[in-house]
PDB file of N, CA and C in Angstrom:
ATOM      1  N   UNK A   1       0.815  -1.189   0.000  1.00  0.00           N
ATOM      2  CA  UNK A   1       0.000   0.000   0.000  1.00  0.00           C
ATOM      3  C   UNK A   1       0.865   1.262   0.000  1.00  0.00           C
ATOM      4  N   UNK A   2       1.868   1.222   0.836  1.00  0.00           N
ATOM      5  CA  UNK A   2       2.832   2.214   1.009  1.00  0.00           C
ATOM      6  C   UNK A   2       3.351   2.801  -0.782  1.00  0.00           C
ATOM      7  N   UNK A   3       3.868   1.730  -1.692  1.00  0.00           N
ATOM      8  CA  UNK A   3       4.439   1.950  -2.762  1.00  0.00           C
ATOM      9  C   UNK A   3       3.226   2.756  -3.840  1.00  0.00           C
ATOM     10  N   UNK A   4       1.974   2.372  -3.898  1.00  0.00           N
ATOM     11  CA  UNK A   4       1.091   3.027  -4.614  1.00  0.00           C
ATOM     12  C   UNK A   4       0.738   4.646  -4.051  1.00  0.00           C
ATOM     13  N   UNK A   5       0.963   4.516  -2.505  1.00  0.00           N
ATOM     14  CA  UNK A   5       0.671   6.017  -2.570  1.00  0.00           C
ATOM     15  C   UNK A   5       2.095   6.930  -2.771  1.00  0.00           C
ATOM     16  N   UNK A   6       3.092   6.120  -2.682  1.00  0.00           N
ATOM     17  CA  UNK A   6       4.426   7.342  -3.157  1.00  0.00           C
ATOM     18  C   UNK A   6       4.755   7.010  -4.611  1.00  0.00           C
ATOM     19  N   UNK A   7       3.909   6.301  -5.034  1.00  0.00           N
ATOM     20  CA  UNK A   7       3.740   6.561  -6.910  1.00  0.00           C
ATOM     21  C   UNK A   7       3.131   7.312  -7.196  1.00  0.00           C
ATOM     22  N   UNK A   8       1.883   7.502  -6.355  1.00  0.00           N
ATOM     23  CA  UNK A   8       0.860   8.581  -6.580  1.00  0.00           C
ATOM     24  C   UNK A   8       1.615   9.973  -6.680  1.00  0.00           C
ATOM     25  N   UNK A   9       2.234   9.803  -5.405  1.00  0.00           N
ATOM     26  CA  UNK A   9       2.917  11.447  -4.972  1.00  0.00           C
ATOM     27  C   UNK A   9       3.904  12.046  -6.024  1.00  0.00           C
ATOM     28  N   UNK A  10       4.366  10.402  -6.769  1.00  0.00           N
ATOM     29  CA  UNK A  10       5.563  11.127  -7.421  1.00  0.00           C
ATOM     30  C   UNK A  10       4.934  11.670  -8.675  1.00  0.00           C
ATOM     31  N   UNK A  11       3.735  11.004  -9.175  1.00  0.00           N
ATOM     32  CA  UNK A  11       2.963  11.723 -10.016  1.00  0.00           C
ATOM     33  C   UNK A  11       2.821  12.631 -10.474  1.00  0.00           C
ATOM     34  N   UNK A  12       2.205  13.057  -9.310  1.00  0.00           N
ATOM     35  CA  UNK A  12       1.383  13.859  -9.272  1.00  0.00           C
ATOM     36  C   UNK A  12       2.805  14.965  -8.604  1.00  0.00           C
ATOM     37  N   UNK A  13       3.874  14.987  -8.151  1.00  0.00           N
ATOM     38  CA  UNK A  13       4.850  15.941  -8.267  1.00  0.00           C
ATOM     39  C   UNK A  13       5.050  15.985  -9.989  1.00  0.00           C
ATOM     40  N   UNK A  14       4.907  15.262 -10.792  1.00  0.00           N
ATOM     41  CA  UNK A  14       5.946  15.458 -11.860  1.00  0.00           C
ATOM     42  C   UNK A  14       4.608  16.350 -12.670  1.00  0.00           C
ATOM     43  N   UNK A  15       3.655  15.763 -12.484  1.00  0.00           N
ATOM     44  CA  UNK A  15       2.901  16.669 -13.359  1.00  0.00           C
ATOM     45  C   UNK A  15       2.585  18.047 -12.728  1.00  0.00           C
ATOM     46  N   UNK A  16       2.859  18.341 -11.566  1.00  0.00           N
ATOM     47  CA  UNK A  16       2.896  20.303 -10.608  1.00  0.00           C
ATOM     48  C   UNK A  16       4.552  20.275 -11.761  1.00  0.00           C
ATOM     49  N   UNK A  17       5.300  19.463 -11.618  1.00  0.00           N
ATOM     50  CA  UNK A  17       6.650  20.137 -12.484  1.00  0.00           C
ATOM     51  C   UNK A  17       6.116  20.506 -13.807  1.00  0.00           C
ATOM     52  N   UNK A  18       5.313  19.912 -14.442  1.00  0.00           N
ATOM     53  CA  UNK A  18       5.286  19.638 -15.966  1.00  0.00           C
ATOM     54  C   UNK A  18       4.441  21.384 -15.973  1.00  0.00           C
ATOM     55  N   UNK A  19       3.607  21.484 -15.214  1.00  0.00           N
ATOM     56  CA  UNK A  19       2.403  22.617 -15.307  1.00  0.00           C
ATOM     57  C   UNK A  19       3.167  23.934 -15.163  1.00  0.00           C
ATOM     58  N   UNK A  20       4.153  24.087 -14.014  1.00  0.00           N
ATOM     59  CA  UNK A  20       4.669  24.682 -13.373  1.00  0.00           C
ATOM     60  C   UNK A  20       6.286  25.564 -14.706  1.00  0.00           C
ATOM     61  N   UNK A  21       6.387  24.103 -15.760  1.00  0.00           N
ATOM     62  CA  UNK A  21       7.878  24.412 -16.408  1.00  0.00           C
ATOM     63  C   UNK A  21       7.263  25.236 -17.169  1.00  0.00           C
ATOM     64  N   UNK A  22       5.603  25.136 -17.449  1.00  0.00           N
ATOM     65  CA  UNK A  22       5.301  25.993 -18.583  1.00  0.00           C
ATOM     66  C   UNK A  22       4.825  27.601 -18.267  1.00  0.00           C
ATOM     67  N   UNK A  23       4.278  27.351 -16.898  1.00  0.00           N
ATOM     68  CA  UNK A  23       4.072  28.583 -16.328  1.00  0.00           C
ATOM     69  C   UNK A  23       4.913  29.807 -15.928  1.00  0.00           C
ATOM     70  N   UNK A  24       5.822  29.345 -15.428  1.00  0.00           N
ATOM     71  CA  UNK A  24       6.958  30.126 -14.841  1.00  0.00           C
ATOM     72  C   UNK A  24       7.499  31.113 -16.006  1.00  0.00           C
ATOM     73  N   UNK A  25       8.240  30.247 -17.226  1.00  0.00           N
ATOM     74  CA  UNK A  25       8.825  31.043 -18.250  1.00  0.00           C
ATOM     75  C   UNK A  25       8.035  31.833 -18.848  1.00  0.00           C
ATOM     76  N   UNK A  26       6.541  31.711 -19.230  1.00  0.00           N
ATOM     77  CA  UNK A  26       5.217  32.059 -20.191  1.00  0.00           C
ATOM     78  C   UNK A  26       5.041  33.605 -19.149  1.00  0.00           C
ATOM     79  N   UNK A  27       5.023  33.146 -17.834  1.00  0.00           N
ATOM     80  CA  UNK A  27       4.990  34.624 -16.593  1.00  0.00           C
ATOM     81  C   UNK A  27       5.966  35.710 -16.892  1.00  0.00           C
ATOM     82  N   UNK A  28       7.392  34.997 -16.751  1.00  0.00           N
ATOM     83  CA  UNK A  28       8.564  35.744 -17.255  1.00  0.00           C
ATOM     84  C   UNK A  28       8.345  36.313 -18.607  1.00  0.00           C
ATOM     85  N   UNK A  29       7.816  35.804 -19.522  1.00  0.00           N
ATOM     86  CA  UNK A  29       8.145  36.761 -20.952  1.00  0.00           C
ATOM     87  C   UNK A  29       7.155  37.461 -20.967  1.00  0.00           C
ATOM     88  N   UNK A  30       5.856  37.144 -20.430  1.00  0.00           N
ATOM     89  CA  UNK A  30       4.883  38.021 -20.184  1.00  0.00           C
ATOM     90  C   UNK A  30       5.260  39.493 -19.967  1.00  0.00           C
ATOM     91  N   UNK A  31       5.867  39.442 -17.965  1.00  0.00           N
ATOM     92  CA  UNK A  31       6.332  41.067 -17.619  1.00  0.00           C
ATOM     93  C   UNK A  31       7.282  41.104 -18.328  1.00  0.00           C
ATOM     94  N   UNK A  32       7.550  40.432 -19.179  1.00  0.00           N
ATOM     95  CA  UNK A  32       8.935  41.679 -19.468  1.00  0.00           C
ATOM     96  C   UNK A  32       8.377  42.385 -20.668  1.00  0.00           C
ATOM     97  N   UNK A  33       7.642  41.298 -21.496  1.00  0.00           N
ATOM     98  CA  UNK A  33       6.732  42.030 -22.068  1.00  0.00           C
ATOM     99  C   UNK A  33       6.564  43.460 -22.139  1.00  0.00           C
ATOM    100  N   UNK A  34       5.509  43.186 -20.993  1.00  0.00           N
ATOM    101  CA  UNK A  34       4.482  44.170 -21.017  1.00  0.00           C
ATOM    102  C   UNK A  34       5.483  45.158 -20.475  1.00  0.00           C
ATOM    103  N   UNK A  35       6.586  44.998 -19.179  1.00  0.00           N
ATOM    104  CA  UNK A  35       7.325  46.372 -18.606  1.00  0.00           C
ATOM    105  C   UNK A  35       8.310  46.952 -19.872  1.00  0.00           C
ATOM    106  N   UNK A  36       8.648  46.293 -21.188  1.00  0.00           N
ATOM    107  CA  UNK A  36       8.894  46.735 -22.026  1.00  0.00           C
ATOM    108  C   UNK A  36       8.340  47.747 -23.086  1.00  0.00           C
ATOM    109  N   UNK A  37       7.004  47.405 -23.232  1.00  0.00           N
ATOM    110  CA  UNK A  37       5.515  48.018 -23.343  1.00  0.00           C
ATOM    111  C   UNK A  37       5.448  49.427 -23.105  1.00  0.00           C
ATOM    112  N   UNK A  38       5.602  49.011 -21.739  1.00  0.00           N
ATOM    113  CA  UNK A  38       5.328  50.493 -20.860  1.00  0.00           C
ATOM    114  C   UNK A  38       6.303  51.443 -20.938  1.00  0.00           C
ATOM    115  N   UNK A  39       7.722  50.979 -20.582  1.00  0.00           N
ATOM    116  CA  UNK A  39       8.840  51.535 -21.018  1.00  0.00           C
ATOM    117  C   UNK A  39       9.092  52.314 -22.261  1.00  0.00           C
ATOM    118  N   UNK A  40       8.226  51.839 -23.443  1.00  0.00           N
ATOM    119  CA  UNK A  40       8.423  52.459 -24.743  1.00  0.00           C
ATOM    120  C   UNK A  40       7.429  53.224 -25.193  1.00  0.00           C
ATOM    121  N   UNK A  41       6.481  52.946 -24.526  1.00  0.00           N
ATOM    122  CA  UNK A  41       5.073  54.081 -24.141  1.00  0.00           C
ATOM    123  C   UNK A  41       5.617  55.762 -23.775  1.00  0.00           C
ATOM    124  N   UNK A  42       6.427  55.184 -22.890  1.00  0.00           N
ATOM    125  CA  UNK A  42       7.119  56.326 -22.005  1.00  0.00           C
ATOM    126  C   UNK A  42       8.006  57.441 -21.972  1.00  0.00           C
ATOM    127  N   UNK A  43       8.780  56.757 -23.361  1.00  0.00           N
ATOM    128  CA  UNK A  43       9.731  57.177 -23.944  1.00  0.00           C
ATOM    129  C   UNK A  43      10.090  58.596 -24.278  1.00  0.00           C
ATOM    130  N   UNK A  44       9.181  59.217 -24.086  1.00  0.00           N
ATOM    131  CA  UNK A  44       8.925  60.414 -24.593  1.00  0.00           C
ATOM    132  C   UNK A  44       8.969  61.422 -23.481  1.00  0.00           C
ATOM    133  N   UNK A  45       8.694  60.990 -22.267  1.00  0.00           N
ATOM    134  CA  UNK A  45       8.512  61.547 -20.665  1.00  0.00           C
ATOM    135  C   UNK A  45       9.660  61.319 -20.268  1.00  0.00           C
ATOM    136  N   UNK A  46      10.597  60.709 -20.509  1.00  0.00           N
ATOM    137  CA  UNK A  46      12.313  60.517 -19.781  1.00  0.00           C
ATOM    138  C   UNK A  46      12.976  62.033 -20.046  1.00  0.00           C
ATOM    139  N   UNK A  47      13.180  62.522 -21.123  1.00  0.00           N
ATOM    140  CA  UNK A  47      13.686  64.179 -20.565  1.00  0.00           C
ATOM    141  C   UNK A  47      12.724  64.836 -19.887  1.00  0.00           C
ATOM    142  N   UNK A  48      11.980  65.162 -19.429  1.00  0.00           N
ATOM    143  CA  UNK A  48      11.255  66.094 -18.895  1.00  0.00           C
ATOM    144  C   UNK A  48      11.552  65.437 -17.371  1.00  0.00           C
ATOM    145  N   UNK A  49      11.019  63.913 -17.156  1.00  0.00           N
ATOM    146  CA  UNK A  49      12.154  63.470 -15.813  1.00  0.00           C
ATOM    147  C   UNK A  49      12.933  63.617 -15.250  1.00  0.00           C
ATOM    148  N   UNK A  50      14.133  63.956 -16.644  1.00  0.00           N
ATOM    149  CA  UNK A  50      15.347  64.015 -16.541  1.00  0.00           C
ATOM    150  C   UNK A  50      15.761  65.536 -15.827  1.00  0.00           C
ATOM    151  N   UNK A  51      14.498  66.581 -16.351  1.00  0.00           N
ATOM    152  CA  UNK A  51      14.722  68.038 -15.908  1.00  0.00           C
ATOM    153  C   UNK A  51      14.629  67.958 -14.818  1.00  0.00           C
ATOM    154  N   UNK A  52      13.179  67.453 -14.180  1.00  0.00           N
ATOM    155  CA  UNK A  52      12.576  67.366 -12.746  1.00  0.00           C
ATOM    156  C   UNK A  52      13.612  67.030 -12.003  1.00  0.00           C
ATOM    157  N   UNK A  53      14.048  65.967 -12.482  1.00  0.00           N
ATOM    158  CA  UNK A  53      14.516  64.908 -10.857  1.00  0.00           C
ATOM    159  C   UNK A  53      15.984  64.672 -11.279  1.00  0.00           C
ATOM    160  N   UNK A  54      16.376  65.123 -12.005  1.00  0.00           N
ATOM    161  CA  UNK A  54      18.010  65.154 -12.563  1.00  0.00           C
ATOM    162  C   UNK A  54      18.472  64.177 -13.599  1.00  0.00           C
ATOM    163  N   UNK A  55      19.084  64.075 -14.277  1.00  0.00           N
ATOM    164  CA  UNK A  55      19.598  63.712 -15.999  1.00  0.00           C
ATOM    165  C   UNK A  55      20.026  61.748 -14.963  1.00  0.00           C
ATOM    166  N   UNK A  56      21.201  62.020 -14.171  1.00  0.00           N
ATOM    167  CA  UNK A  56      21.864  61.109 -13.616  1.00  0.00           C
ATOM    168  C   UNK A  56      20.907  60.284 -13.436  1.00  0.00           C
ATOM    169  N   UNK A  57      19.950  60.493 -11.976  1.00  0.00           N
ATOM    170  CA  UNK A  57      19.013  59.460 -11.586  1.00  0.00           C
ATOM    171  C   UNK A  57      17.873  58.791 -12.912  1.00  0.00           C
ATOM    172  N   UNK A  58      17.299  59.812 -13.602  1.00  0.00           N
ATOM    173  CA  UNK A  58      16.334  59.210 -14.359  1.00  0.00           C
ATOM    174  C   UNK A  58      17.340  57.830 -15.458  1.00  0.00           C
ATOM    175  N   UNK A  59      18.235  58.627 -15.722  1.00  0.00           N
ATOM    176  CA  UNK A  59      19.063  57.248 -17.036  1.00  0.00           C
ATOM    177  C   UNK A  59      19.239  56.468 -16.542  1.00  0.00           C
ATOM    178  N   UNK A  60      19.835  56.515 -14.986  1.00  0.00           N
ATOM    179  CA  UNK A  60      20.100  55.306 -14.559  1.00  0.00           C
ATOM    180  C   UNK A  60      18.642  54.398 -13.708  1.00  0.00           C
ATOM    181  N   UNK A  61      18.079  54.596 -13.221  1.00  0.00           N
ATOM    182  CA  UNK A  61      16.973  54.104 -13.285  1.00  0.00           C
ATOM    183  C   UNK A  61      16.326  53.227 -14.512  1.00  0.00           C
ATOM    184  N   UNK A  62      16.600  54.393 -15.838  1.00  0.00           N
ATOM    185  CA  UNK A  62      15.657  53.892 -17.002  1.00  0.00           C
ATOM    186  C   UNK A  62      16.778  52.320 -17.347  1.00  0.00           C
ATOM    187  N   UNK A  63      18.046  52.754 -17.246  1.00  0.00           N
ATOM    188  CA  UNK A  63      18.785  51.886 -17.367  1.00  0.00           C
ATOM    189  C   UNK A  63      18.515  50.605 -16.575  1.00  0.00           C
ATOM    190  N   UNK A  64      18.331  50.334 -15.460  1.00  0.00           N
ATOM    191  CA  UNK A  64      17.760  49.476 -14.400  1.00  0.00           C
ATOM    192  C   UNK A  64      17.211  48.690 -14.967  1.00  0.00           C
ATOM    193  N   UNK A  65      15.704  49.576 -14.904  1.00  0.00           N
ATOM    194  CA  UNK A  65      14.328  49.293 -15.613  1.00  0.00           C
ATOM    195  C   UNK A  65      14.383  47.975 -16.839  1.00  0.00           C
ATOM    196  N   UNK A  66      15.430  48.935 -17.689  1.00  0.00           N
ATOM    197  CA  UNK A  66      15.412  48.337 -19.192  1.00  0.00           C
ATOM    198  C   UNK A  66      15.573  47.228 -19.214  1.00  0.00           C
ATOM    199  N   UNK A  67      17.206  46.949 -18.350  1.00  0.00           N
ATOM    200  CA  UNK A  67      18.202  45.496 -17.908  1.00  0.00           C
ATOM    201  C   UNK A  67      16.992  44.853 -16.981  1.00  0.00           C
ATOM    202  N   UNK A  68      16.108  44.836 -16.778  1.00  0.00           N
ATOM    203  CA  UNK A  68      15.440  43.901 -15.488  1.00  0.00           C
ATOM    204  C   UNK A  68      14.284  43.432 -16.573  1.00  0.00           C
ATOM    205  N   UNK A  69      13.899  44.577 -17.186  1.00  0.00           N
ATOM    206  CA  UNK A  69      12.739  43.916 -18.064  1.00  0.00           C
ATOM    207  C   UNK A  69      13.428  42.825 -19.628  1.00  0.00           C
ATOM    208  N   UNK A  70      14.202  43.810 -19.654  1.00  0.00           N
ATOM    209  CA  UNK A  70      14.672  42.499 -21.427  1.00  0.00           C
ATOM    210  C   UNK A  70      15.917  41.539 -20.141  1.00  0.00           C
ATOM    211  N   UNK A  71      16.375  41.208 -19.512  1.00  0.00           N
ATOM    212  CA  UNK A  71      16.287  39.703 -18.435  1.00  0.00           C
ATOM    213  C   UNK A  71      15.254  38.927 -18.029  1.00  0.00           C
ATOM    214  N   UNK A  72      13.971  39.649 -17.985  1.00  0.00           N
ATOM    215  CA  UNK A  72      12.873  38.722 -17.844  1.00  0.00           C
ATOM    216  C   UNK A  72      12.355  38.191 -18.936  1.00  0.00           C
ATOM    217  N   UNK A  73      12.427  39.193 -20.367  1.00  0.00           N
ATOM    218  CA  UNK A  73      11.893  38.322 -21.316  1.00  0.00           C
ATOM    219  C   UNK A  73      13.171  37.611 -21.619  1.00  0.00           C
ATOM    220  N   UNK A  74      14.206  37.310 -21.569  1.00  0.00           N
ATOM    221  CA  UNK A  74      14.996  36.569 -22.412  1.00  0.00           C
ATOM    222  C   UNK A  74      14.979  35.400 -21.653  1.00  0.00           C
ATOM    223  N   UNK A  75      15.088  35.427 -20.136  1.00  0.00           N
ATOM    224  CA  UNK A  75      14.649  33.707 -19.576  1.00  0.00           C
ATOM    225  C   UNK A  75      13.590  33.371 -20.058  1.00  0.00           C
ATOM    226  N   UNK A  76      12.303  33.748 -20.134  1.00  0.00           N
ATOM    227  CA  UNK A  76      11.011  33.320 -20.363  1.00  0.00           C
ATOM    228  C   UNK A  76      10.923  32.951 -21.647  1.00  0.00           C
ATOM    229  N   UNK A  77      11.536  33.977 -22.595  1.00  0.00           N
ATOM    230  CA  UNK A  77      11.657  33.353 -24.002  1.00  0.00           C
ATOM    231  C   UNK A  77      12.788  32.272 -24.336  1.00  0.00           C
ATOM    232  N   UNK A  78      13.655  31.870 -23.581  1.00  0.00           N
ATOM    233  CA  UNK A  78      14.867  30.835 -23.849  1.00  0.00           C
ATOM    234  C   UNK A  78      14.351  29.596 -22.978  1.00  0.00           C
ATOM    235  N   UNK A  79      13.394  29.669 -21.835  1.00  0.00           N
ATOM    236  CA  UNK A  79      12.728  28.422 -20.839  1.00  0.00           C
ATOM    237  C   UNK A  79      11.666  27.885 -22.186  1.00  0.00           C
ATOM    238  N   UNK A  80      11.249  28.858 -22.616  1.00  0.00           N
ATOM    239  CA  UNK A  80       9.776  28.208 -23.146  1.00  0.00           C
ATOM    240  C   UNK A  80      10.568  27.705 -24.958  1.00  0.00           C
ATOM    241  N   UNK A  81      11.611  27.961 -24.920  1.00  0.00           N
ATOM    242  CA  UNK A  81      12.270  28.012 -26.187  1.00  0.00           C
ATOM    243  C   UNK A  81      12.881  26.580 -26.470  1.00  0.00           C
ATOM    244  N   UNK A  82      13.297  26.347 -25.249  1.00  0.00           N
ATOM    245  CA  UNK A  82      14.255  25.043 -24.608  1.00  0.00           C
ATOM    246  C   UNK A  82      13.047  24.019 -24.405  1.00  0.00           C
ATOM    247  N   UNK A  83      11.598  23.782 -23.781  1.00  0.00           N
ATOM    248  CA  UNK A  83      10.838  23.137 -23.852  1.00  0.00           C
ATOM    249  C   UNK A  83      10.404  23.218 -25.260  1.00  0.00           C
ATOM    250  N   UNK A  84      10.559  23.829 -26.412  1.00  0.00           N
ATOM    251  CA  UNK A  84       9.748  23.584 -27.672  1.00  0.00           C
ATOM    252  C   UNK A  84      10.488  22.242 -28.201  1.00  0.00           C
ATOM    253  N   UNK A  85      11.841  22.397 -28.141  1.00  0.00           N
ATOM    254  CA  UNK A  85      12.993  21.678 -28.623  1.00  0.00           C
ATOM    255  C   UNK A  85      12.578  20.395 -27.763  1.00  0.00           C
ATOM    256  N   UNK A  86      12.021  19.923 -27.166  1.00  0.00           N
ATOM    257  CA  UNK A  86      12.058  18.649 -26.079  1.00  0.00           C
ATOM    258  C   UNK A  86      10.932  17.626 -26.750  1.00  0.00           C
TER     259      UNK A  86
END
């Protein structure tokens, strides 16, 4: 009895993995997506930022921004890229 229910478990772990490999990366390319989106929406409001709140902080921020969002899409697009190939 013992062996059928830790077959069960392992199961039913592999298929939370299987659900989970597709979710995670599909999430990731999503925001980066969309914070890419927004970012280029925006584009146009970074000097006037830049006046307000100073040249230094806004670039580097936008710089931040940029590097955090195209890192999220490039895992999400290379996870879900790497499962096509499988």
């Amino acid at each position: 009895m013992t062996n059928a229910s830790s077959t069960d478990t392992v199961a039913a772990a592999g298929n939370e993995r299987d659900s989970n490999s597709v979710v995670k990366p599909a999430a990731a390319l999503m925001t980066g997506v969309v914070l890419l989106v927004v970012a280029f929406a925006n584009l146009s409001r970074v000097p006037g930022w830049a006046d307000e709140h100073g040249a230094i902080w806004v670039y580097l921020v936008f710089f931040l921004y940029m590097s955090i969002a195209g890192r999220l899409f490039w895992i999400g697009a290379d996870d879900l890229a790497k499962q096509l190939r499988r």
